[in-house]
PDB file of N, CA and C in Angstrom:
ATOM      1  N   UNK A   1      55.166 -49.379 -55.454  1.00  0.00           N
ATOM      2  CA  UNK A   1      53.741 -49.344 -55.281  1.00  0.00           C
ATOM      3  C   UNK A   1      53.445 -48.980 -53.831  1.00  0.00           C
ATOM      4  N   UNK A   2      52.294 -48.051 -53.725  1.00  0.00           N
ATOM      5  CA  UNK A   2      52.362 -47.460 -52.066  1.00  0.00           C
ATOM      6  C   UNK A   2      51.040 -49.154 -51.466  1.00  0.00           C
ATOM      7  N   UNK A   3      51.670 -48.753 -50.350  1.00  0.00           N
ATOM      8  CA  UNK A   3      50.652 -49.733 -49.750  1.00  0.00           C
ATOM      9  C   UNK A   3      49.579 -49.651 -49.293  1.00  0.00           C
ATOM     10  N   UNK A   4      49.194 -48.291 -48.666  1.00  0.00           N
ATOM     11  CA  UNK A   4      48.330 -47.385 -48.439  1.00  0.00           C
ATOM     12  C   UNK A   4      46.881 -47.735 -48.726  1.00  0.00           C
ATOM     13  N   UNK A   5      45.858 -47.926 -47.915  1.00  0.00           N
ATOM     14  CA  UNK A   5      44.760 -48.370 -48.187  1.00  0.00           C
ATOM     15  C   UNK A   5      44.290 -47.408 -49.269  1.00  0.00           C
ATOM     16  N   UNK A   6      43.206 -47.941 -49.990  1.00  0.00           N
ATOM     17  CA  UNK A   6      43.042 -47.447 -51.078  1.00  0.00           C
ATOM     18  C   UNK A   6      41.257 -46.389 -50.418  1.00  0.00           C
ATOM     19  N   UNK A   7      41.352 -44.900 -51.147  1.00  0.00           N
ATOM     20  CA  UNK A   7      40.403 -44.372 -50.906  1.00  0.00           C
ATOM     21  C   UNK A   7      39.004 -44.572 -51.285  1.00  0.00           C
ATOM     22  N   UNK A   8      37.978 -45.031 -50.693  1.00  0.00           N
ATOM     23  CA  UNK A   8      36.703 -45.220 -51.143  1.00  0.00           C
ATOM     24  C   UNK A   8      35.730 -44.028 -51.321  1.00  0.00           C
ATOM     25  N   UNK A   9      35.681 -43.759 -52.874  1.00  0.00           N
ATOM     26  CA  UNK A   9      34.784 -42.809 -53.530  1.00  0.00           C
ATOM     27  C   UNK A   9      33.555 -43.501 -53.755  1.00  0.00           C
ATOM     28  N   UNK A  10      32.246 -42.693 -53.319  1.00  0.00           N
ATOM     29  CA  UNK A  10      31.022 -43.478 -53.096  1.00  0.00           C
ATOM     30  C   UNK A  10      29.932 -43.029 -54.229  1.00  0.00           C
ATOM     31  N   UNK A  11      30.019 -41.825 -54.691  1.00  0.00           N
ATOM     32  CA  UNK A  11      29.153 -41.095 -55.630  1.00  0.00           C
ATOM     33  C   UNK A  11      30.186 -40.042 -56.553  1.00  0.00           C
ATOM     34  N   UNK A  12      29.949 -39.592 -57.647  1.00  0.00           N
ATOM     35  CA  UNK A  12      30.429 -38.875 -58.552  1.00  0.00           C
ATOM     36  C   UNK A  12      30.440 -37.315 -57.499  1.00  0.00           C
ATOM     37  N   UNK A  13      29.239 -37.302 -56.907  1.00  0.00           N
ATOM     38  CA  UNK A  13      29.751 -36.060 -56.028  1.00  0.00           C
ATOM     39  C   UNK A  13      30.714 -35.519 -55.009  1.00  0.00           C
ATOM     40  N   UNK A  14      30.614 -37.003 -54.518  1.00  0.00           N
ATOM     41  CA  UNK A  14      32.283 -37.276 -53.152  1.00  0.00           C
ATOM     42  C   UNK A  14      33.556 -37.216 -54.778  1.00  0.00           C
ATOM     43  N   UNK A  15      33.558 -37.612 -55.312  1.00  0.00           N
ATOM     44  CA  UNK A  15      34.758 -37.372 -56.348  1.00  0.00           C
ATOM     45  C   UNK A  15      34.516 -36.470 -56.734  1.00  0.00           C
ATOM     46  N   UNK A  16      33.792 -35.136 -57.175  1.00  0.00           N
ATOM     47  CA  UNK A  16      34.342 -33.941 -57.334  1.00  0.00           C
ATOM     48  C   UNK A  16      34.657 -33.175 -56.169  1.00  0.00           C
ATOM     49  N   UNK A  17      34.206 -33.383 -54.892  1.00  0.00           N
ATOM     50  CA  UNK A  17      34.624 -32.815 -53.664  1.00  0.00           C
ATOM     51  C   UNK A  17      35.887 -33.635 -53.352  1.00  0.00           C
ATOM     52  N   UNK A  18      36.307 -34.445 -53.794  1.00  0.00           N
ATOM     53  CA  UNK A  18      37.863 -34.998 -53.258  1.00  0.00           C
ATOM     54  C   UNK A  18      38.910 -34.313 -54.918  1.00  0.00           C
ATOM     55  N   UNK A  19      38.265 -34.224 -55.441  1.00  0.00           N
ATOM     56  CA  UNK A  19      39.219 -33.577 -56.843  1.00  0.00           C
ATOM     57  C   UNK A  19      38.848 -32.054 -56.871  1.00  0.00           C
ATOM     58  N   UNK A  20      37.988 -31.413 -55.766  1.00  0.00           N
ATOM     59  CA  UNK A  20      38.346 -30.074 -55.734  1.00  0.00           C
ATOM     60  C   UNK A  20      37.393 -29.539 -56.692  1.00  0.00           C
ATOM     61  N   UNK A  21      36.800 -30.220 -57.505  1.00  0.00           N
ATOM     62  CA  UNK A  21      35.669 -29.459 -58.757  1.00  0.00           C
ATOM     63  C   UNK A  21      34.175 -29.132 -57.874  1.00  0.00           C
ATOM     64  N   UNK A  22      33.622 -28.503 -58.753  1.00  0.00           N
ATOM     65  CA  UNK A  22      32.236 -27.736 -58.196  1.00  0.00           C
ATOM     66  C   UNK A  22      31.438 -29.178 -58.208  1.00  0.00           C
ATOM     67  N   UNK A  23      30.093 -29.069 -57.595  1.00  0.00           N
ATOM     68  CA  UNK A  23      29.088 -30.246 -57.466  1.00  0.00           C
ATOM     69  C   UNK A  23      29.019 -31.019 -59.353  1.00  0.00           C
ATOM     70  N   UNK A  24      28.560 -31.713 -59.611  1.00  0.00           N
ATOM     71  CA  UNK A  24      28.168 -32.297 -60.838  1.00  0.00           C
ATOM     72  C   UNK A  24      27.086 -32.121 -61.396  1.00  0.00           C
ATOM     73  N   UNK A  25      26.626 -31.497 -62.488  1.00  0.00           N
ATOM     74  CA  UNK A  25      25.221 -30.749 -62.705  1.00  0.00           C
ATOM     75  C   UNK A  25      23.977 -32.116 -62.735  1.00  0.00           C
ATOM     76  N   UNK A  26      24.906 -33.630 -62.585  1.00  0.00           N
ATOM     77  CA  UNK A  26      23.597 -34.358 -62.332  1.00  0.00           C
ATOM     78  C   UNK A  26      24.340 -35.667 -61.587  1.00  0.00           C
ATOM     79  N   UNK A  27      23.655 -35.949 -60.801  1.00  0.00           N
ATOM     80  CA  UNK A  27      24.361 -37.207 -59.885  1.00  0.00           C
ATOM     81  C   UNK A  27      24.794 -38.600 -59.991  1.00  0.00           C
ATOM     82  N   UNK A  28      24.489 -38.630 -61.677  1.00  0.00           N
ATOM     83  CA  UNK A  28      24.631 -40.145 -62.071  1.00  0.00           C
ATOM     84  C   UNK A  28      25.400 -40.021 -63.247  1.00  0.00           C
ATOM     85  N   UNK A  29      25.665 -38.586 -63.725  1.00  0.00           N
ATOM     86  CA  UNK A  29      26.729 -38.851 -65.000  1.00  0.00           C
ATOM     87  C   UNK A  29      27.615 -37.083 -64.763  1.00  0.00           C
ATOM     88  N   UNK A  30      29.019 -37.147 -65.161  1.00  0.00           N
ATOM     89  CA  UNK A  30      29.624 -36.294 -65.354  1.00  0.00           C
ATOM     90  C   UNK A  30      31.051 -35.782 -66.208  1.00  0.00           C
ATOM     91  N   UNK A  31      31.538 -35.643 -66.592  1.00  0.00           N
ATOM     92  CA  UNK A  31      32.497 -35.761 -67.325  1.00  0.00           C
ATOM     93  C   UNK A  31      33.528 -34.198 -66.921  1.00  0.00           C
ATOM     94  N   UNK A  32      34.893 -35.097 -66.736  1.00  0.00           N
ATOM     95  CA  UNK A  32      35.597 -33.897 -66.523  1.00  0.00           C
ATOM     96  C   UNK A  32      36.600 -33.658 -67.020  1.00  0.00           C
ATOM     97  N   UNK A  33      37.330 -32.542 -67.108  1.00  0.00           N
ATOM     98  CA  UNK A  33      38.408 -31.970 -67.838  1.00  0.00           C
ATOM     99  C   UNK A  33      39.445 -32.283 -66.666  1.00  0.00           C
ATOM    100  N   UNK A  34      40.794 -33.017 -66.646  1.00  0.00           N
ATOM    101  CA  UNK A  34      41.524 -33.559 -66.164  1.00  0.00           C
ATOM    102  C   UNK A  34      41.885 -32.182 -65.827  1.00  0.00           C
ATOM    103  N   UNK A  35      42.434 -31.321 -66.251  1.00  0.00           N
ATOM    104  CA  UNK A  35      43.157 -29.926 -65.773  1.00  0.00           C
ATOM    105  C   UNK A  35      42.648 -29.407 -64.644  1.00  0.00           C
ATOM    106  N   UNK A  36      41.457 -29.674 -64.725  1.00  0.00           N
ATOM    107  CA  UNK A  36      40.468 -29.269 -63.625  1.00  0.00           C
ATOM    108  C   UNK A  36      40.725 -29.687 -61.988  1.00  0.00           C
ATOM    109  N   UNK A  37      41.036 -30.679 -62.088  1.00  0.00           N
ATOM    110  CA  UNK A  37      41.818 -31.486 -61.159  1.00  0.00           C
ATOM    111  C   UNK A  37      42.747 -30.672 -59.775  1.00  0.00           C
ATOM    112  N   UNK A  38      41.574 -30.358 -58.810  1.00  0.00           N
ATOM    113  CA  UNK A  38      43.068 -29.631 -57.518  1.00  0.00           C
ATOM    114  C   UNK A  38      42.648 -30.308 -56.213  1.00  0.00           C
ATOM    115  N   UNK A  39      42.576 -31.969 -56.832  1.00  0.00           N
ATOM    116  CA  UNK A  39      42.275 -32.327 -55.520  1.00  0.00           C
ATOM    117  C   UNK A  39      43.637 -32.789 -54.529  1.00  0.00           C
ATOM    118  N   UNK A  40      43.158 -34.189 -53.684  1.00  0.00           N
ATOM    119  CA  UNK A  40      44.350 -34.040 -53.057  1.00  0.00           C
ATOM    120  C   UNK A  40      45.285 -35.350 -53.505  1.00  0.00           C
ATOM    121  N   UNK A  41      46.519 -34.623 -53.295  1.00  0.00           N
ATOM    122  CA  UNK A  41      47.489 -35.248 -54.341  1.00  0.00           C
ATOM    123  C   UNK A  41      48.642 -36.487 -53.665  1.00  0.00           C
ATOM    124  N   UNK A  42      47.778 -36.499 -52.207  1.00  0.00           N
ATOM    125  CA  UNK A  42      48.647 -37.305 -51.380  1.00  0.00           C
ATOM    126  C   UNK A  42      47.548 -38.840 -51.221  1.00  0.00           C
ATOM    127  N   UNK A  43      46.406 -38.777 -52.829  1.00  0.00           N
ATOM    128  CA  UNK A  43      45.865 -39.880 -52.800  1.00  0.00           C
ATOM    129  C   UNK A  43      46.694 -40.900 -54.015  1.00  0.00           C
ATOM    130  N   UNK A  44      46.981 -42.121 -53.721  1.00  0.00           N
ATOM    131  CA  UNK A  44      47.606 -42.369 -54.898  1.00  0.00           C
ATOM    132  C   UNK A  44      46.439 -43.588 -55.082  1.00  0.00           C
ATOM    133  N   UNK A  45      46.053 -44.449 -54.271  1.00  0.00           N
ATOM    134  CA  UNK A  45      44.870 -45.139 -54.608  1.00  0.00           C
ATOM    135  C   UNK A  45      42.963 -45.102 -54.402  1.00  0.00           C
ATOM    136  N   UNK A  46      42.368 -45.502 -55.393  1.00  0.00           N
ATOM    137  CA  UNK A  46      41.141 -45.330 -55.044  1.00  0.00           C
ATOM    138  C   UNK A  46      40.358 -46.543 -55.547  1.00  0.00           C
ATOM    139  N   UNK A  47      38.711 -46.634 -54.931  1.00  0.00           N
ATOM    140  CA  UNK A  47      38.021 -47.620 -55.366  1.00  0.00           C
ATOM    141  C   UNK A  47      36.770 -46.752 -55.755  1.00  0.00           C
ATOM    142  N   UNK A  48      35.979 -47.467 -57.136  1.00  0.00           N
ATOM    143  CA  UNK A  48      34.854 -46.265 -56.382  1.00  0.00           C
ATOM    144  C   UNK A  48      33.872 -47.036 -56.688  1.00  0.00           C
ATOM    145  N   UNK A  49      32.554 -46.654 -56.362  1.00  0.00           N
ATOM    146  CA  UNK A  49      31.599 -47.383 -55.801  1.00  0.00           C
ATOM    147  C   UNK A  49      30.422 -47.082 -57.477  1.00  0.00           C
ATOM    148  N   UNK A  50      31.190 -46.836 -58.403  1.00  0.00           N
ATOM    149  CA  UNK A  50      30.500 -46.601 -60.038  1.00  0.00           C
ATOM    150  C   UNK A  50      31.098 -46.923 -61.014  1.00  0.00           C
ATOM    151  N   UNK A  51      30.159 -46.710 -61.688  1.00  0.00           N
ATOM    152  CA  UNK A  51      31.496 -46.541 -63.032  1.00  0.00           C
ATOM    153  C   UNK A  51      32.021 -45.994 -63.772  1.00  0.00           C
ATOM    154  N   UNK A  52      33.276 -45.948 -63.914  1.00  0.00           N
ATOM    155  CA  UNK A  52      33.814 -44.871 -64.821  1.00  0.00           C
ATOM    156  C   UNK A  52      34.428 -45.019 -66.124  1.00  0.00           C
ATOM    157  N   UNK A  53      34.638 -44.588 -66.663  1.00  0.00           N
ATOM    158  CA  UNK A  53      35.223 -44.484 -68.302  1.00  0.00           C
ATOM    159  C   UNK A  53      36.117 -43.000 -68.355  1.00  0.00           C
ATOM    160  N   UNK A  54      37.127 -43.221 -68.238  1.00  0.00           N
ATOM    161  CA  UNK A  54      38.370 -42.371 -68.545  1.00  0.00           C
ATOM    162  C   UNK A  54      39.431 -42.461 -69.846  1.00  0.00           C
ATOM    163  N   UNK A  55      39.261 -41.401 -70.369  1.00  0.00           N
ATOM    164  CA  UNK A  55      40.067 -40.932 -71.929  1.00  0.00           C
ATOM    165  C   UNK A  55      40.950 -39.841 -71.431  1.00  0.00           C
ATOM    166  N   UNK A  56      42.422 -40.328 -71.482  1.00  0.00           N
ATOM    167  CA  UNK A  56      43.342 -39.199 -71.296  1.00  0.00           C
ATOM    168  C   UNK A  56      44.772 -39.646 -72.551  1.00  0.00           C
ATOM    169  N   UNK A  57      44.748 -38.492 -72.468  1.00  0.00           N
ATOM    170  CA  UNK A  57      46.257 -38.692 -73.072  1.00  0.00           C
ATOM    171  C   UNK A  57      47.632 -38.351 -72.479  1.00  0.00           C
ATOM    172  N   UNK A  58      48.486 -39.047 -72.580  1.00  0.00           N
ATOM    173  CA  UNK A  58      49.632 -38.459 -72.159  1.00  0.00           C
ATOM    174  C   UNK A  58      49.545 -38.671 -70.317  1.00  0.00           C
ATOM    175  N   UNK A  59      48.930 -39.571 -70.222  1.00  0.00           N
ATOM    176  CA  UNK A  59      48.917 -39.730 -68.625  1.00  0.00           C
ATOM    177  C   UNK A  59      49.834 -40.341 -67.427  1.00  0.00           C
ATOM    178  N   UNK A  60      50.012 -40.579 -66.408  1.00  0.00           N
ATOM    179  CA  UNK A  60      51.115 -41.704 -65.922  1.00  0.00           C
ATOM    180  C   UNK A  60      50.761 -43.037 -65.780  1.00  0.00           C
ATOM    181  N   UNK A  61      51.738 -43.362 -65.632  1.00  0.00           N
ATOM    182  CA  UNK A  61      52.148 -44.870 -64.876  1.00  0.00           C
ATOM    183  C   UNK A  61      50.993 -45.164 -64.219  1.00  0.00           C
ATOM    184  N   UNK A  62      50.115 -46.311 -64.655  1.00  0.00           N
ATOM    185  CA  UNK A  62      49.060 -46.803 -63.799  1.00  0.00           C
ATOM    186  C   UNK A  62      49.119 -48.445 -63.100  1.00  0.00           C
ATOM    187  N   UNK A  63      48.529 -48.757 -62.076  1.00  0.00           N
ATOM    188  CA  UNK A  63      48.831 -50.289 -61.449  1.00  0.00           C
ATOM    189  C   UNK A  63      47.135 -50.806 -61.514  1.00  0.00           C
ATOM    190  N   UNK A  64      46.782 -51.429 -62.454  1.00  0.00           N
ATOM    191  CA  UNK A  64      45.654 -51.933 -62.756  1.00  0.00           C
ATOM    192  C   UNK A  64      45.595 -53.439 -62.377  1.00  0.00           C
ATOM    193  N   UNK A  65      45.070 -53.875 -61.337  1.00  0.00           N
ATOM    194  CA  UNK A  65      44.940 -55.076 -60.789  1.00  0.00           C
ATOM    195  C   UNK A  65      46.244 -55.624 -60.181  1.00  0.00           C
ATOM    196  N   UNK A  66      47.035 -56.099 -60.593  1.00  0.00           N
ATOM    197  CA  UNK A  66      48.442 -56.606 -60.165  1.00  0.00           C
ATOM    198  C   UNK A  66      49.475 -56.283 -61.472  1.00  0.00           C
ATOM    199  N   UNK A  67      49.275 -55.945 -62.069  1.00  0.00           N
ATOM    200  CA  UNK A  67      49.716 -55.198 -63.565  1.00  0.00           C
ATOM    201  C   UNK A  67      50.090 -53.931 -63.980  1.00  0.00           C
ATOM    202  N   UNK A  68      51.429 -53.584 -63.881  1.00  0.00           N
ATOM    203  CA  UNK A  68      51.625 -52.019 -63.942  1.00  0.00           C
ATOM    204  C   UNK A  68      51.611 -51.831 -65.398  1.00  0.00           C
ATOM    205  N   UNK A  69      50.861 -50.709 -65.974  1.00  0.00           N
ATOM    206  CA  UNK A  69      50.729 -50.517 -67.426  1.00  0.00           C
ATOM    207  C   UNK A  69      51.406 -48.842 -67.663  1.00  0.00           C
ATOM    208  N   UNK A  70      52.206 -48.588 -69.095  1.00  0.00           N
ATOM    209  CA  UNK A  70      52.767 -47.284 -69.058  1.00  0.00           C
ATOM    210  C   UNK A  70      51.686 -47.203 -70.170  1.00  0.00           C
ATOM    211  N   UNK A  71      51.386 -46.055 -70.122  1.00  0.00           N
ATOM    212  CA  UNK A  71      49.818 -45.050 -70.643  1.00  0.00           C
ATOM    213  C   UNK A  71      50.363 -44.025 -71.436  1.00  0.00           C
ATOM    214  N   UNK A  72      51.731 -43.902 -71.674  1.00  0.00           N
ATOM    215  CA  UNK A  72      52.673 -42.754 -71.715  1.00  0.00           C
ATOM    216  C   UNK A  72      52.004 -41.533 -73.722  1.00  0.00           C
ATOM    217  N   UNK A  73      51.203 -43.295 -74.159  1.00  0.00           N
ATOM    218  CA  UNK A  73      50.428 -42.437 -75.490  1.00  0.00           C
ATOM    219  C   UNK A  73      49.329 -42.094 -75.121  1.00  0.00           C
ATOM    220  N   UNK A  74      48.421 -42.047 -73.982  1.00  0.00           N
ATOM    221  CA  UNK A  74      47.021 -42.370 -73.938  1.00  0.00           C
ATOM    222  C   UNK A  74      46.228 -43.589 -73.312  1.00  0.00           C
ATOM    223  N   UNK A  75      45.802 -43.555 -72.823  1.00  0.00           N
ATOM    224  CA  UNK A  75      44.203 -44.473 -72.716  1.00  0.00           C
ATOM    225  C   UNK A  75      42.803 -44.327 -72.410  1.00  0.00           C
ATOM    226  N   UNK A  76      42.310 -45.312 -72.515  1.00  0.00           N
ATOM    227  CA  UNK A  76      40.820 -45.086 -72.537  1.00  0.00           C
ATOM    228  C   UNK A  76      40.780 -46.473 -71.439  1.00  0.00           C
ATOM    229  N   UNK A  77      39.976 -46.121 -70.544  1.00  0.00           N
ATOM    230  CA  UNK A  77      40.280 -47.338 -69.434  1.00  0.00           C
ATOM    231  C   UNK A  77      38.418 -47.149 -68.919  1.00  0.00           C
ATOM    232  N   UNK A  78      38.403 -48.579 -68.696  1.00  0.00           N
ATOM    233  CA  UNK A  78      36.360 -48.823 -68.093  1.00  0.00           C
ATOM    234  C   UNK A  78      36.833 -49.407 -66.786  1.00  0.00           C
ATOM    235  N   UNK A  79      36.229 -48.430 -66.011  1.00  0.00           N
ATOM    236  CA  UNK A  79      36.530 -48.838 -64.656  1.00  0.00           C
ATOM    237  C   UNK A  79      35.013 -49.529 -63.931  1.00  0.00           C
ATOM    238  N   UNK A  80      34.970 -50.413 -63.645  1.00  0.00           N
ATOM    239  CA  UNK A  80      33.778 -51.183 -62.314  1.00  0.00           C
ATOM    240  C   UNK A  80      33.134 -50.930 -61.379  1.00  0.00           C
ATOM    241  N   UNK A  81      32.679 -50.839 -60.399  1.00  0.00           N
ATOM    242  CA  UNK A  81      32.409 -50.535 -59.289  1.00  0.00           C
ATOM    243  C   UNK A  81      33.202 -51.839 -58.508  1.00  0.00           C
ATOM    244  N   UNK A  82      33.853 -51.325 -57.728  1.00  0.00           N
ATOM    245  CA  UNK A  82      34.544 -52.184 -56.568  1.00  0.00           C
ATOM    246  C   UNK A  82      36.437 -52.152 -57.215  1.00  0.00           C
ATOM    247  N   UNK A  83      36.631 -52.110 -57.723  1.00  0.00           N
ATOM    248  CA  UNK A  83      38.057 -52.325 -58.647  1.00  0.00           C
ATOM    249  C   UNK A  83      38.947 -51.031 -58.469  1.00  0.00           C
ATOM    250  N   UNK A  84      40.439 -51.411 -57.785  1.00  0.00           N
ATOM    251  CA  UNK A  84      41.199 -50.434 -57.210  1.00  0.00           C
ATOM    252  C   UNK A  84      41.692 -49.662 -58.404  1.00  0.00           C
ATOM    253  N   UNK A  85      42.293 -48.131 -58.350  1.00  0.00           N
ATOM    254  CA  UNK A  85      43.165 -48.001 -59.131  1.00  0.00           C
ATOM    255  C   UNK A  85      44.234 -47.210 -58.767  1.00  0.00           C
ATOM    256  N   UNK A  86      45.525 -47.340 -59.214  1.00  0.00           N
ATOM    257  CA  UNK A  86      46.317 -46.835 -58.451  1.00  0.00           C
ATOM    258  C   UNK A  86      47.354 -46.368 -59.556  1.00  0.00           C
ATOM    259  N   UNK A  87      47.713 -44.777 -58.488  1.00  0.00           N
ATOM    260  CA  UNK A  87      48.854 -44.436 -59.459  1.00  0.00           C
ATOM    261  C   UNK A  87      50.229 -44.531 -59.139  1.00  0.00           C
ATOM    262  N   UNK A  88      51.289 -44.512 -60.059  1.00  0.00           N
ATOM    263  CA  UNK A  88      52.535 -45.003 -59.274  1.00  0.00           C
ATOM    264  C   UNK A  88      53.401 -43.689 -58.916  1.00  0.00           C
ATOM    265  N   UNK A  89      53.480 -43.525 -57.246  1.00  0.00           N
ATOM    266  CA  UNK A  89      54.009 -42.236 -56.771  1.00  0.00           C
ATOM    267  C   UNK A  89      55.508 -42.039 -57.495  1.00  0.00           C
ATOM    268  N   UNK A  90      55.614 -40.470 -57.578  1.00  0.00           N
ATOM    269  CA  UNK A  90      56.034 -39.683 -58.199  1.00  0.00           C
ATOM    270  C   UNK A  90      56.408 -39.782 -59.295  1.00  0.00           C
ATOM    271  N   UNK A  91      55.298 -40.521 -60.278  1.00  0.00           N
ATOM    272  CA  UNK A  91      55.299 -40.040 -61.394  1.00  0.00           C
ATOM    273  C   UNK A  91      54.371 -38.502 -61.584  1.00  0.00           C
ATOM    274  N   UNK A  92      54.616 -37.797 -63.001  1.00  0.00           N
ATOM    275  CA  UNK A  92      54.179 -36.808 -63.299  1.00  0.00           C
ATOM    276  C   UNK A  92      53.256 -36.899 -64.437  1.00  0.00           C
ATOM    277  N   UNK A  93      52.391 -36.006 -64.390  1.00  0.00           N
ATOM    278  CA  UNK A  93      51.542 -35.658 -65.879  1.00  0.00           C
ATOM    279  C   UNK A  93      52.009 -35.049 -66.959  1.00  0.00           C
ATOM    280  N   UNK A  94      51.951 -35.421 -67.866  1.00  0.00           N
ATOM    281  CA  UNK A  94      52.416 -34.437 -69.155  1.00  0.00           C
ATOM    282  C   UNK A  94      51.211 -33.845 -69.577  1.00  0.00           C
ATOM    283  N   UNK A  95      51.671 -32.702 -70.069  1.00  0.00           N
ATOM    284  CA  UNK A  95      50.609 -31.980 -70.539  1.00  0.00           C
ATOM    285  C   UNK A  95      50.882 -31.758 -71.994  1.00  0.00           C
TER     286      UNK A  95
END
């Protein structure tokens, strides 16, 4: 697990400018295509300041609170405002 302070994402718009995607066609809801994804890859933790709801499949190794969970079929995860999440370095994505 990196130790690395964890990055604070403040609006859905600072997270498509840290994941590299165009602005969000509205500032309070957005939904994205994981492929889409060219942000930067030397983040392994984040907090963010909304909430999110993420559906992926086939994703990595995640550290959810003090709890490492393998995702390796899928999940659907409700994220908080304030609540870290972290991924476990050098794992990979399957596609």
């Amino acid at each position: 697990m990196s130790s690395s302070k964890p990055v604070r994402i403040k609006s859905i718009t600072e997270g498509h400018r840290l994941s590299g995607l165009p602005k969000p066609h509205h500032p309070l809801i957005s939904i994205v295509d994981c492929a889409d994804l060219k942000g930067n890859s030397s983040v392994t933790a984040a907090v963010f300041d909304f909430y999110m709801i993420s559906l992926k499949r086939g994703c990595d190794k995640l550290i959810y609170g003090q709890q490492r969970y393998d995702f390796d079929e899928g999940v659907m995860a409700f994220i908080a405002p304030g609540q870290i999440l972290r991924g476990e370095e050098g794992a990979h994505h399957r596609t």
